[in-house]
Protein backbone atom coordinates (compact mmCIF):
# COMPACT_ATOMS: atom_id res chain seq x y z
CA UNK A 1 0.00 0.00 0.00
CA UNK A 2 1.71 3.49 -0.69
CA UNK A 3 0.73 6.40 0.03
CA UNK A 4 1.04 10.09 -2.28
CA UNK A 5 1.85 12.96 -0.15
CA UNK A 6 -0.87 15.73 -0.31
CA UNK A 7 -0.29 18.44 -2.70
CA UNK A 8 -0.84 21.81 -1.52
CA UNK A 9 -3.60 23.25 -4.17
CA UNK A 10 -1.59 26.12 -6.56
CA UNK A 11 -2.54 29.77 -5.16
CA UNK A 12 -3.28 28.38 -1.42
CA UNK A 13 -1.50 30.41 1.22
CA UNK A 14 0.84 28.16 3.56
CA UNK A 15 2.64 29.76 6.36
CA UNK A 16 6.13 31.45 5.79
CA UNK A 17 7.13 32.04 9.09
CA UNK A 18 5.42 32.63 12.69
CA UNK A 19 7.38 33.66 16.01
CA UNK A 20 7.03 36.32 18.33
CA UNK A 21 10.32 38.95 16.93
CA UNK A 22 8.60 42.27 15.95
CA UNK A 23 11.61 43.24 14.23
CA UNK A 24 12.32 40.54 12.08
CA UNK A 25 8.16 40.38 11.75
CA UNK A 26 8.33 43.80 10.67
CA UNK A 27 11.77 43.42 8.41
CA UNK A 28 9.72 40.15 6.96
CA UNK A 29 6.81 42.29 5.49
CA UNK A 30 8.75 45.18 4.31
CA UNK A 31 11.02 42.82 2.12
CA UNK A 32 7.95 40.80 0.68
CA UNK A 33 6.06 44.19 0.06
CA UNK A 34 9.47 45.48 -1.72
CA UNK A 35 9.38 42.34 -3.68
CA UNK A 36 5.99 42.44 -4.98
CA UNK A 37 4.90 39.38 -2.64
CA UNK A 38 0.94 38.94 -1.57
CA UNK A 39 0.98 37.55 1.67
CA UNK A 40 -1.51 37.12 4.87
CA UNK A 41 -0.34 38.70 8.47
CA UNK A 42 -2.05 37.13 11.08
CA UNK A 43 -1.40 38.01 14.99
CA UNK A 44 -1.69 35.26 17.28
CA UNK A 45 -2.75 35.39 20.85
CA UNK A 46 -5.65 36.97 19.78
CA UNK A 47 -8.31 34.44 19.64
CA UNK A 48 -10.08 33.09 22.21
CA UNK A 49 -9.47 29.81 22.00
CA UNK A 50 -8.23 29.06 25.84
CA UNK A 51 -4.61 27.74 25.64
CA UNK A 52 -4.39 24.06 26.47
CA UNK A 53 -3.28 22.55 29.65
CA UNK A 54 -0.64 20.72 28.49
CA UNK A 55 2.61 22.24 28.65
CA UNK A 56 4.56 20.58 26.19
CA UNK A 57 2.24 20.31 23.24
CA UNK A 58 3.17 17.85 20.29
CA UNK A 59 2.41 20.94 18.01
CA UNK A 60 4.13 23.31 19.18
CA UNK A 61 3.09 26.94 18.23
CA UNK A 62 3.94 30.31 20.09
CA UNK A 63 1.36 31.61 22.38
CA UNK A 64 1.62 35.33 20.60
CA UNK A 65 3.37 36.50 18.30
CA UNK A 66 3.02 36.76 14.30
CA UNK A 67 2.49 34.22 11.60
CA UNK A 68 3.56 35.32 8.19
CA UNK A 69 1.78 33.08 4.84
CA UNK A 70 2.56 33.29 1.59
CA UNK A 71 1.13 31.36 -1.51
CA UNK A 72 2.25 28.25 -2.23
CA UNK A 73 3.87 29.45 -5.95
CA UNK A 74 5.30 32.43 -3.93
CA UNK A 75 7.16 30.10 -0.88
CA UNK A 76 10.54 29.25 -2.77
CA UNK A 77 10.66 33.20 -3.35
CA UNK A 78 9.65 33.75 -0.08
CA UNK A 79 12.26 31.86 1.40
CA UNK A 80 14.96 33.33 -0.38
CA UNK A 81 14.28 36.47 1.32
CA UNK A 82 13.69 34.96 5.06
CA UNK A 83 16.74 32.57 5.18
CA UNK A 84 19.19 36.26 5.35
CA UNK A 85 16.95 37.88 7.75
CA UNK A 86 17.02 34.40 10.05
CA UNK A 87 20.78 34.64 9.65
CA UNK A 88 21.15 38.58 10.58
CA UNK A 89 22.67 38.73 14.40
CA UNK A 90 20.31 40.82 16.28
CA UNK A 91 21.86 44.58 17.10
CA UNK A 92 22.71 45.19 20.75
CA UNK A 93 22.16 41.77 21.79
CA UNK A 94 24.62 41.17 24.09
CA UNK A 95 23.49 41.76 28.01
CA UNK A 96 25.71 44.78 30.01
CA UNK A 97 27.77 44.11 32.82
CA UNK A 98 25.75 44.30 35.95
CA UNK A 99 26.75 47.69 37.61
CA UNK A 100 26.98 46.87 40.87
CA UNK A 101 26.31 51.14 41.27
CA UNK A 102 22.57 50.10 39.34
CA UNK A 103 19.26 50.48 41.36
CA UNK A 104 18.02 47.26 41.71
CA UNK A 105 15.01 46.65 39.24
CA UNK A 106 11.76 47.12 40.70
CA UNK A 107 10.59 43.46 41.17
CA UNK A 108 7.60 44.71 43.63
CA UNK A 109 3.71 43.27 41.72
CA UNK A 110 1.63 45.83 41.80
CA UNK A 111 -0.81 45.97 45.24
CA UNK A 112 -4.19 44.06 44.68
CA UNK A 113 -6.23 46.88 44.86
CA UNK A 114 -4.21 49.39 43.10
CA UNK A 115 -6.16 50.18 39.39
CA UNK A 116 -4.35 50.33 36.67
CA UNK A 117 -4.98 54.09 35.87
CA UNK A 118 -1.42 55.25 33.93
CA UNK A 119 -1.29 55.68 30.45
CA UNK A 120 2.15 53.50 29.74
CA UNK A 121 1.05 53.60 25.53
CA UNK A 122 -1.65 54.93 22.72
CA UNK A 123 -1.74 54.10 19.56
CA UNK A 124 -4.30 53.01 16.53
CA UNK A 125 -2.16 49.91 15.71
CA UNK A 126 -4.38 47.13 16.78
CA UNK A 127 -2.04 44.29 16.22
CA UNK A 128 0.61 46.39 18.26
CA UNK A 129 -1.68 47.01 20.83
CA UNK A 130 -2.50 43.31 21.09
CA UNK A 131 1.23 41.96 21.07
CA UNK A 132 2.42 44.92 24.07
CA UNK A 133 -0.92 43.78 25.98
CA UNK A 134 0.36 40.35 25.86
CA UNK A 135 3.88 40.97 26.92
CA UNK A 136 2.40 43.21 29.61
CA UNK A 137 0.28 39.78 31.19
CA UNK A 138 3.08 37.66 30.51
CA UNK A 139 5.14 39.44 32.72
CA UNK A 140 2.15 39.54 35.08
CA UNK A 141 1.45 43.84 35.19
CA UNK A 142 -2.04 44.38 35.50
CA UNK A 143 -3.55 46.52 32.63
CA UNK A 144 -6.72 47.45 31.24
CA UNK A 145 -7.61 49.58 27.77
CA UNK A 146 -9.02 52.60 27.21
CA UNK A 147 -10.68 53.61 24.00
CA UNK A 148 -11.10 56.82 22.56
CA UNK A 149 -12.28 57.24 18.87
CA UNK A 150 -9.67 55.76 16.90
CA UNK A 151 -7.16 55.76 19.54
CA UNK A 152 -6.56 52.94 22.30
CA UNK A 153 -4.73 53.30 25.70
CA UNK A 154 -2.65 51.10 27.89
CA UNK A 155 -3.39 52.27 31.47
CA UNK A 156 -1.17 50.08 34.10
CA UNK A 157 -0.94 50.72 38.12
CA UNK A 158 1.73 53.69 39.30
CA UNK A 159 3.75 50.95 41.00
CA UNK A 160 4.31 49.20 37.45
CA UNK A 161 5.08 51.86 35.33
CA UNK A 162 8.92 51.43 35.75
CA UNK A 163 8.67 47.87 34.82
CA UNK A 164 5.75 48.55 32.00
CA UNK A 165 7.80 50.91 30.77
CA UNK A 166 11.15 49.04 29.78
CA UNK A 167 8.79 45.53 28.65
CA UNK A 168 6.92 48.54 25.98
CA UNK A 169 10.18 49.92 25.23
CA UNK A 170 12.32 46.01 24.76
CA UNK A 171 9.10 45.29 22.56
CA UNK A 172 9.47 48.35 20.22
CA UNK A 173 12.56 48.71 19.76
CA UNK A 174 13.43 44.90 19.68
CA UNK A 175 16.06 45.95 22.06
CA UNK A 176 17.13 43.70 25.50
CA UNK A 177 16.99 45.59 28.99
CA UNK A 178 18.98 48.60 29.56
């Protein structure tokens, strides 16, 4: 008995690439816009399926980040411009010496009844806004959102916004603590 493998149907988007680097996300779609590529940009960790339970999955996928498809006659031409950009070292990715001079980092949580009521971000990028919200809850700062007319808020506790601050700046910039 043999089996043919499954051929992907001509024109059908497959997925490129998917992690969570906002700079090399970012890098990704610039050089497939430049290059005439259609593609589909999808943001994960925004639906609301529940993750599961198990934390080693057999199919692995990150919890947010991006995921980056292509068509299937445009993935050889895709790849030919991700391989470089999976190769490039990141800038400024080596840690500093600890100063032993430093503050130490505030490592306080924020009190249980303290509302989250300073503005850390704003913005009309929803997919930006959804990937700084995550980091925010991964790194367990309370938060809540704000909308007004086009724009949207991130509003976090006074005792965070030290912390809040750096994780929205590391995400932006693509840049490691300071």
């Amino acid at each position: 008995m043999s089996s043919k493998p499954v051929a992907v149907p001509e024109g059908s988007f497959v997925v490129l690439w998917a992690g969570e680097d906002p700079v090399l996300h970012q890098s990704l779609l610039e050089q497939l816009d430049a290059a005439e590529i259609p593609y589909a940009d999808k943001s994960l960790g925004e639906d609301e399926v529940a993750p599961t339970a198990d934390p080693l999955p057999i199919d692995w996928k990150p919890r947010f980040g991006f995921e980056v498809a292509v068509r299937s006659t445009d993935l050889a031409a895709g790849h030919e411009i991700l391989e470089p950009l999976l190769e490039l070292e990141p800038t400024d990715s080596e840690l500093p010496e600890p100063d032993a001079a430093a503050p130490p980092v505030e490592a306080l949580p924020a009190k249980h009844d303290e509302v989250p009521s300073l503005r850390v971000w704003s913005g009309d990028d929803h997919r930006l806004l959804q990937f700084l919200a995550n980091a925010l809850r991964e790194n367990e700062i309370p938060m809540r959102t704000e909308k007004s007319g086009a724009q949207t808020a991130i509003l976090v506790p006074p005792s965070c916004e030290t912390r809040a601050a750096e994780i929205l700046r590391e995400v932006r910039e693509g840049a490691p603590p300071a």
